[in-house]
PDB file of N, CA and C in Angstrom:
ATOM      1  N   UNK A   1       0.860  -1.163   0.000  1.00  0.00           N
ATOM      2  CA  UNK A   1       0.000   0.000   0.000  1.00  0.00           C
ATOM      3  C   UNK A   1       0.903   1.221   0.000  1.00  0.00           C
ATOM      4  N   UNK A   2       0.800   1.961  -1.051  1.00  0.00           N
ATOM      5  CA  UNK A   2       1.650   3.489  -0.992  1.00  0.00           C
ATOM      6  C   UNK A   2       1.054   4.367  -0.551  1.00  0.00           C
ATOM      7  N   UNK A   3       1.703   5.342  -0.914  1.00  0.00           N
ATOM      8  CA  UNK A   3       1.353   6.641  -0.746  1.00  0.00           C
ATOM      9  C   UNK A   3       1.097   7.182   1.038  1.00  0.00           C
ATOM     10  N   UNK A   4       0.430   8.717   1.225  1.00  0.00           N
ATOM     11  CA  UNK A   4       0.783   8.899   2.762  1.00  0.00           C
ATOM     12  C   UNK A   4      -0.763   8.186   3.564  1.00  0.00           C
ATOM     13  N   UNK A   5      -1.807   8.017   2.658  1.00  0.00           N
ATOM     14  CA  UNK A   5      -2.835   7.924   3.406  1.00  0.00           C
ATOM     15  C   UNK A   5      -2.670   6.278   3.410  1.00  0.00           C
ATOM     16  N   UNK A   6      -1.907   5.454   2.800  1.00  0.00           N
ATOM     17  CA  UNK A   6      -1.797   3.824   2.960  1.00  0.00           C
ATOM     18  C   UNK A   6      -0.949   3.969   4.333  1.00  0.00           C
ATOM     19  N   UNK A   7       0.778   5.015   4.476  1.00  0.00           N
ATOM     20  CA  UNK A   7       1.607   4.894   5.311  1.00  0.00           C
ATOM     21  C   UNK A   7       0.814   5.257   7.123  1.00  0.00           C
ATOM     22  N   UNK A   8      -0.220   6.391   6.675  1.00  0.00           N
ATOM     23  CA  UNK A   8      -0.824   6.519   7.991  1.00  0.00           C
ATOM     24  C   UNK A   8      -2.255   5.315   8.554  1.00  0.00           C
ATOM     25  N   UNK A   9      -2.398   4.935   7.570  1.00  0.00           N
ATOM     26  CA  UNK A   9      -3.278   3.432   7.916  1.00  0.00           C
ATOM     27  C   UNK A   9      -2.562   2.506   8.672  1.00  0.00           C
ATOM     28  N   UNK A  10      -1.540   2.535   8.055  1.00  0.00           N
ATOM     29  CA  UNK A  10      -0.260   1.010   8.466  1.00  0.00           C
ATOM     30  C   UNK A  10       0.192   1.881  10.112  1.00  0.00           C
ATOM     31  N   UNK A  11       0.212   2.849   9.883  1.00  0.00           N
ATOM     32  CA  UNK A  11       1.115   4.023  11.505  1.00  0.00           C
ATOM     33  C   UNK A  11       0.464   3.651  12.443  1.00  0.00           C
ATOM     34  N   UNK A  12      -1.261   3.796  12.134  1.00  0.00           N
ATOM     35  CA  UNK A  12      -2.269   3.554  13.385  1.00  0.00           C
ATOM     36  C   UNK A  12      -2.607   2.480  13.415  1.00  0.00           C
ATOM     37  N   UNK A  13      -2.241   1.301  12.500  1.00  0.00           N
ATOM     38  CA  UNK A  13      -3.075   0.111  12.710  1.00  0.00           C
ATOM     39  C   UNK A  13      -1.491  -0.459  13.571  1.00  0.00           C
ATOM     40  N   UNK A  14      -0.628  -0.590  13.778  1.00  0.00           N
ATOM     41  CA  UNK A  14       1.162  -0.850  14.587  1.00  0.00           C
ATOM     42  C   UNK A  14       0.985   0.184  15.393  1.00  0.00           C
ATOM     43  N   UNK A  15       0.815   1.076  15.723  1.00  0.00           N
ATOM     44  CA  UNK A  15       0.833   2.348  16.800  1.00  0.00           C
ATOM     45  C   UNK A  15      -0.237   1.570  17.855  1.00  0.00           C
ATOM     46  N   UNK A  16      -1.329   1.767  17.214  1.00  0.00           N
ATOM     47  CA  UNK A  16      -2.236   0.633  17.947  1.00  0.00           C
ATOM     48  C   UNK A  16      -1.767  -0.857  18.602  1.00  0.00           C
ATOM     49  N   UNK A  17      -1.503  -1.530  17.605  1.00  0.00           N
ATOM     50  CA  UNK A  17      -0.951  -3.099  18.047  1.00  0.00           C
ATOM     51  C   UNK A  17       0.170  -2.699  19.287  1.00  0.00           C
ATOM     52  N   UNK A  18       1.075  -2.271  19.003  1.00  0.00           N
ATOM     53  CA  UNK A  18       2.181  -1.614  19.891  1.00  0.00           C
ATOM     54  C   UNK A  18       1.639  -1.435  21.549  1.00  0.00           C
ATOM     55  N   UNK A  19       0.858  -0.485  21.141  1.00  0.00           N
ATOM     56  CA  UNK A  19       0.510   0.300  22.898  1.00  0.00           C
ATOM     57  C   UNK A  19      -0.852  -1.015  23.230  1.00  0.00           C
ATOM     58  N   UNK A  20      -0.769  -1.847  22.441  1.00  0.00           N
ATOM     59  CA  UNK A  20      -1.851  -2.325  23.638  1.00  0.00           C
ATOM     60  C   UNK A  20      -0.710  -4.072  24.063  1.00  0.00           C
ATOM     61  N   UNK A  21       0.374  -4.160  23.175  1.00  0.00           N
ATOM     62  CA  UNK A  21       1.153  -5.265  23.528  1.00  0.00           C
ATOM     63  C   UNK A  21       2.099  -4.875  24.316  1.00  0.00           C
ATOM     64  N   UNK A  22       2.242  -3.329  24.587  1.00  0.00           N
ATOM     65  CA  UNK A  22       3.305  -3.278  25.497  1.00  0.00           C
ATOM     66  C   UNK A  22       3.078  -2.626  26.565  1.00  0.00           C
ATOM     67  N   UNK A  23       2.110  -1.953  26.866  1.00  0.00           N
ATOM     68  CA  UNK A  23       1.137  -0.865  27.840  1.00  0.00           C
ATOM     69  C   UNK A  23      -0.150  -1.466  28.333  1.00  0.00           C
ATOM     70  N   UNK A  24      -0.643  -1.703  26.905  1.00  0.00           N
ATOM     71  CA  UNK A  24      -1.457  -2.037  27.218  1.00  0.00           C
ATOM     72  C   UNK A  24      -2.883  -0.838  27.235  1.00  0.00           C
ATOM     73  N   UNK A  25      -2.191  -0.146  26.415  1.00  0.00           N
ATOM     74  CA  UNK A  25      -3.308   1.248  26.211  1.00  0.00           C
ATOM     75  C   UNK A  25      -2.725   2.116  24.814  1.00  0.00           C
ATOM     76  N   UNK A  26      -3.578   3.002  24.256  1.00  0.00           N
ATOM     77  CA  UNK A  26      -2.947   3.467  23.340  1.00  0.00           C
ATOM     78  C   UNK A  26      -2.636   4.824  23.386  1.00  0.00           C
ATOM     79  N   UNK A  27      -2.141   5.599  22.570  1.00  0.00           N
ATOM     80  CA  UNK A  27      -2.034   7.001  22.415  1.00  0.00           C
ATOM     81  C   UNK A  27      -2.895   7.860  22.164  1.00  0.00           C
ATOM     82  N   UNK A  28      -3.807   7.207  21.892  1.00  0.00           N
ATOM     83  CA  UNK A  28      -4.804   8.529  20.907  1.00  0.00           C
ATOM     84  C   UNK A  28      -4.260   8.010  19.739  1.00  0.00           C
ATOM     85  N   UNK A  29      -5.379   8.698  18.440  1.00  0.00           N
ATOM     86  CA  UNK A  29      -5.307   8.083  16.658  1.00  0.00           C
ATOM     87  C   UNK A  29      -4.160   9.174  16.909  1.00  0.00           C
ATOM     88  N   UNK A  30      -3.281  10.647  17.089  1.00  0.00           N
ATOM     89  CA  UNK A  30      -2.360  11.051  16.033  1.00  0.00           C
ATOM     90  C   UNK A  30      -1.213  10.013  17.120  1.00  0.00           C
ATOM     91  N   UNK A  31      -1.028   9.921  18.392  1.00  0.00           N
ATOM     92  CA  UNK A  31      -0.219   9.211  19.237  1.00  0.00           C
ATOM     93  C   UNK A  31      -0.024   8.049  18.499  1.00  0.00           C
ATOM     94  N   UNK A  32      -1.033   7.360  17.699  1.00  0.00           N
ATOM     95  CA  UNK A  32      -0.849   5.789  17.529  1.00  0.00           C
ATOM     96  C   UNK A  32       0.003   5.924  16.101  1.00  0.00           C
ATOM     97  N   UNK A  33      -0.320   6.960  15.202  1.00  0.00           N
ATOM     98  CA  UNK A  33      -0.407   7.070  14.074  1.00  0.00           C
ATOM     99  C   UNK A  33       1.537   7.293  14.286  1.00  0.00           C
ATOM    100  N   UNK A  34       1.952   8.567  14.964  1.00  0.00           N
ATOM    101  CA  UNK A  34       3.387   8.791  15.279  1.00  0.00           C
ATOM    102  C   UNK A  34       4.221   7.660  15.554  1.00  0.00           C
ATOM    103  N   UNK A  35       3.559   6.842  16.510  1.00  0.00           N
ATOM    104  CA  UNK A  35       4.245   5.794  17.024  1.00  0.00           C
ATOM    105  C   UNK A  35       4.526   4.842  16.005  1.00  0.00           C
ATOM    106  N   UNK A  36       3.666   4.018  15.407  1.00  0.00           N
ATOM    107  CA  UNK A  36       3.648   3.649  14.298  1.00  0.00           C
ATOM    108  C   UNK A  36       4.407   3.886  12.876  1.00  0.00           C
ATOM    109  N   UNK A  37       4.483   5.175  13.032  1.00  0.00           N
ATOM    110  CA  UNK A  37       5.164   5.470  11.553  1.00  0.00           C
ATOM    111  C   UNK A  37       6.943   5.747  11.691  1.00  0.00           C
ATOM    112  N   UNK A  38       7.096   6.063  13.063  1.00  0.00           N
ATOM    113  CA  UNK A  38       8.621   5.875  13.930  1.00  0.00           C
ATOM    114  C   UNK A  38       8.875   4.337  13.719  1.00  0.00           C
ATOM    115  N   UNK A  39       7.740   4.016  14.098  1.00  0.00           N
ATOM    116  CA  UNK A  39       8.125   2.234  14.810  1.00  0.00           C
ATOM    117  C   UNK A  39       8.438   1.698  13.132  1.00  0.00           C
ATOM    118  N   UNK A  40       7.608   1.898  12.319  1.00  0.00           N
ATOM    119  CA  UNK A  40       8.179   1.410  11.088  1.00  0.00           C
ATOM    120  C   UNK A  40       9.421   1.514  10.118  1.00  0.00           C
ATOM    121  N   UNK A  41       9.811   2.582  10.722  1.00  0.00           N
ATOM    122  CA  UNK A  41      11.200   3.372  10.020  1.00  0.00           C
ATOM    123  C   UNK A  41      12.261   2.368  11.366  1.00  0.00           C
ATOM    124  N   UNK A  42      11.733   1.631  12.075  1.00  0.00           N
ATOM    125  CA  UNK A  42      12.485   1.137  13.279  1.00  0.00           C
ATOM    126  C   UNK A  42      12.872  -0.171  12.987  1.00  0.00           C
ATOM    127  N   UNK A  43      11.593  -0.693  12.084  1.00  0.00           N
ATOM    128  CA  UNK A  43      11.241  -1.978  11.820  1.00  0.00           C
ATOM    129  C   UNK A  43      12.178  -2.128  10.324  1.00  0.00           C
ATOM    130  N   UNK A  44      11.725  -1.265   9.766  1.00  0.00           N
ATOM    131  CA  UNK A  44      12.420  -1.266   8.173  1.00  0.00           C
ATOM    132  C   UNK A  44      13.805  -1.187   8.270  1.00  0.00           C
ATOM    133  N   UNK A  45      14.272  -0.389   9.277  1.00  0.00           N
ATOM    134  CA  UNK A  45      15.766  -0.579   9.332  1.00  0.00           C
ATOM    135  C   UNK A  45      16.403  -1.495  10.000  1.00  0.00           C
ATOM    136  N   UNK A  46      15.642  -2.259  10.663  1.00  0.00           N
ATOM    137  CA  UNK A  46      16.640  -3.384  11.567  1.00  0.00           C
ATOM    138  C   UNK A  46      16.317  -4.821  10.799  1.00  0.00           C
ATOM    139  N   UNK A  47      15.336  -4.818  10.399  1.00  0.00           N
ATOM    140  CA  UNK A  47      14.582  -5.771  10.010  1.00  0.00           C
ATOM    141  C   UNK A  47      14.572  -5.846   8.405  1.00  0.00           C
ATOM    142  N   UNK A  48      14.562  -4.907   7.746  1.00  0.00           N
ATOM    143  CA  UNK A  48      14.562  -5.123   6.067  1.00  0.00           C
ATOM    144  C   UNK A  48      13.448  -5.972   5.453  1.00  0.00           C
ATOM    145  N   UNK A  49      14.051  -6.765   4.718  1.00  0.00           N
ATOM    146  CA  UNK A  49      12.804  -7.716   4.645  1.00  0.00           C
ATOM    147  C   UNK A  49      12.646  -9.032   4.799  1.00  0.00           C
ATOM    148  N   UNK A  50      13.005  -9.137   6.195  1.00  0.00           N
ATOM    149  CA  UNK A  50      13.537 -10.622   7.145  1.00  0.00           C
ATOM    150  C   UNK A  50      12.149 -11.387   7.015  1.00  0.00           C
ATOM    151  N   UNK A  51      10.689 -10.579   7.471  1.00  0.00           N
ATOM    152  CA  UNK A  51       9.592 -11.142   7.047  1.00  0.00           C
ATOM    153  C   UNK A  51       8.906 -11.763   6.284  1.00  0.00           C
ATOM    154  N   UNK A  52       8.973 -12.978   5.248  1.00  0.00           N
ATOM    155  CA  UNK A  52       8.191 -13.528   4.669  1.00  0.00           C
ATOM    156  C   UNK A  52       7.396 -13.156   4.430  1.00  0.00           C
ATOM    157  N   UNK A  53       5.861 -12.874   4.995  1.00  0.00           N
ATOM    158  CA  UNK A  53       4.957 -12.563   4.958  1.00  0.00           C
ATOM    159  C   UNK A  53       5.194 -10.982   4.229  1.00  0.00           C
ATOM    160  N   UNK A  54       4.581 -11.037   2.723  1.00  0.00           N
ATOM    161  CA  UNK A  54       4.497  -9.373   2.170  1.00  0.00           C
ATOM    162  C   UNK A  54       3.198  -8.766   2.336  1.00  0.00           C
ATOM    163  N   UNK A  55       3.303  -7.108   1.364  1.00  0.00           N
ATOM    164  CA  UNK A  55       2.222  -6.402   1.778  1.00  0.00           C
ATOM    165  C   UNK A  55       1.967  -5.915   2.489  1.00  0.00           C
ATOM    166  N   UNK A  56       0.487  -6.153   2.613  1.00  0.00           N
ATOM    167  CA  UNK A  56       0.103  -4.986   3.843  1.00  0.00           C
ATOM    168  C   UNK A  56       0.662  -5.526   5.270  1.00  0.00           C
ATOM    169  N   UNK A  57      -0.172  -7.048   5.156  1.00  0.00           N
ATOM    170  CA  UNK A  57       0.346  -7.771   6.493  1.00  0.00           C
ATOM    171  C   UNK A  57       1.845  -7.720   7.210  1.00  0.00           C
ATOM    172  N   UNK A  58       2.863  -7.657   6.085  1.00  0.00           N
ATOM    173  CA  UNK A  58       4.125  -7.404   6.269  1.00  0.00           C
ATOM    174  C   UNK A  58       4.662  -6.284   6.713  1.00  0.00           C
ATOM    175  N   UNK A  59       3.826  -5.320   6.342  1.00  0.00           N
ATOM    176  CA  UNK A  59       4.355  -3.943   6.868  1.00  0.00           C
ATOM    177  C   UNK A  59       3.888  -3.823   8.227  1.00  0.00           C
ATOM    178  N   UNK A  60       2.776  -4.008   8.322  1.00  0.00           N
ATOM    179  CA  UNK A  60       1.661  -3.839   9.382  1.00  0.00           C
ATOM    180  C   UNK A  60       3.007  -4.618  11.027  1.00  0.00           C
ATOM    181  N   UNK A  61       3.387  -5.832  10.242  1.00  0.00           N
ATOM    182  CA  UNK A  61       4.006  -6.743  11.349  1.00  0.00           C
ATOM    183  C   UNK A  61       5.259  -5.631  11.681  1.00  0.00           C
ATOM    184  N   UNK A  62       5.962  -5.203  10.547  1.00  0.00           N
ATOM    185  CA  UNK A  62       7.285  -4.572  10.739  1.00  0.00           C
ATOM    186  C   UNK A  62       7.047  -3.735  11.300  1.00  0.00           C
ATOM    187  N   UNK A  63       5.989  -2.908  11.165  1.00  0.00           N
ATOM    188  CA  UNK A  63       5.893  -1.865  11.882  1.00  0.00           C
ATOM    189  C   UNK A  63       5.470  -2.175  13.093  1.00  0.00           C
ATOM    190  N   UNK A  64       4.700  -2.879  13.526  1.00  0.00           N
ATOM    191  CA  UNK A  64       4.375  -2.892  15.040  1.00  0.00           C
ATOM    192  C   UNK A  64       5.237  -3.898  15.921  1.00  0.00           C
ATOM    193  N   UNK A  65       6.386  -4.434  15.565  1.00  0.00           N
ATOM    194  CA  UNK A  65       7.251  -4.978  15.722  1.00  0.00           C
ATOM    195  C   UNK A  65       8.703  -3.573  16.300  1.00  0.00           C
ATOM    196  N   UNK A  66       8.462  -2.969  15.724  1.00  0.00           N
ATOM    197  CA  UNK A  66       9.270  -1.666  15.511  1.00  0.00           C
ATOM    198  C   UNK A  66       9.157  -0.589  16.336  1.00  0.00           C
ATOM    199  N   UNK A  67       7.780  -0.788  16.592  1.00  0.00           N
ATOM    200  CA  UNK A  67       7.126   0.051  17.126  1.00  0.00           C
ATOM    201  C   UNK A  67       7.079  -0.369  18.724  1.00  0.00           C
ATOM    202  N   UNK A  68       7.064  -1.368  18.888  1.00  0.00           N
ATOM    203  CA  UNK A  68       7.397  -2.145  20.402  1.00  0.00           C
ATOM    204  C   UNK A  68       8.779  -1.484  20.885  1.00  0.00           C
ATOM    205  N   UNK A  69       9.596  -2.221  19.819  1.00  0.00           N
ATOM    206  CA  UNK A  69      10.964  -1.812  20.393  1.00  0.00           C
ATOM    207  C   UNK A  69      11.080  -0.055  20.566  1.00  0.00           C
ATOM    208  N   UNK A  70      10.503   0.630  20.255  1.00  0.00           N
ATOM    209  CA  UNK A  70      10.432   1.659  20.234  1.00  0.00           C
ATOM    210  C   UNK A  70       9.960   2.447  21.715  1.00  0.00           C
ATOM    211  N   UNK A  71       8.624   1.774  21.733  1.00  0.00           N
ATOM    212  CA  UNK A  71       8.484   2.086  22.991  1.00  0.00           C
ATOM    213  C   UNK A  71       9.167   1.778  23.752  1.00  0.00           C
ATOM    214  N   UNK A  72       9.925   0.224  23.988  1.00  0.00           N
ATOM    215  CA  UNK A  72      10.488  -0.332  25.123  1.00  0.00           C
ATOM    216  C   UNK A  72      11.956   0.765  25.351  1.00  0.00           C
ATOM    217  N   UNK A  73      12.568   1.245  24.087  1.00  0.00           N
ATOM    218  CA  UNK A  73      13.436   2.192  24.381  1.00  0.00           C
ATOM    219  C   UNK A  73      13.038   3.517  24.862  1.00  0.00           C
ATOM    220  N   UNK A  74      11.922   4.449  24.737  1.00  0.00           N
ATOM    221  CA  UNK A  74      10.795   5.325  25.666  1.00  0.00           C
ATOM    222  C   UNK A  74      11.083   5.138  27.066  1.00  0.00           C
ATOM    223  N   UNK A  75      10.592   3.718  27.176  1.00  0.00           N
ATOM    224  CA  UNK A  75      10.237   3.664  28.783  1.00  0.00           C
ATOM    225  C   UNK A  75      11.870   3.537  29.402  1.00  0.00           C
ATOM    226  N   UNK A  76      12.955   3.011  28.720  1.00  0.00           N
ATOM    227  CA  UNK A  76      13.686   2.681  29.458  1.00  0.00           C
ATOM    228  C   UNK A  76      14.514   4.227  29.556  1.00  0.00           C
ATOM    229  N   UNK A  77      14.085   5.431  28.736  1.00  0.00           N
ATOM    230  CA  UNK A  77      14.899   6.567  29.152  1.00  0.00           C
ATOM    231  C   UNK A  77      13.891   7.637  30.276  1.00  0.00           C
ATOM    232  N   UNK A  78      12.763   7.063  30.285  1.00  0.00           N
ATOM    233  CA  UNK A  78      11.836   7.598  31.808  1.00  0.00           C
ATOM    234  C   UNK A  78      11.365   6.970  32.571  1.00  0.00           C
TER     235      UNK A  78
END
């Protein structure tokens, strides 16, 4: 899925997955959407395309995969 309105679908649907696998609560849609679209630039760079699974599902994983580690580095500097 391209473009910015596919990249902010994929932001909040991993921004989402994220805060409720690691919190357990979310940000709010622009909170989830930020988190998400960090967490994917997190995911894409550590990860490449280690995932099998393509597409949407693939991004969706990288990113909220990304997006974990993301937070977990958050919490560990407060």
């Amino acid at each position: 899925m391209g473009g910015l309105i596919g990249m902010l679908i994929v932001g909040a649907i991993a921004g989402f997955l994220a805060g409720q696998l690691f919190r357990g609560k979310g940000f709010g849609l622009l909170g989830n959407i930020a988190v998400g679209i960090v967490g994917a630039l997190v995911g894409g760079f550590l990860f490449g395309n280690v995932f099998i699974v393509g597409g949407l599902v693939g991004q969706i994983i990288c990113a909220t995969v990304g997006a974990v580690i993301l937070l977990f580095v958050i919490s560990l500097v407060t």
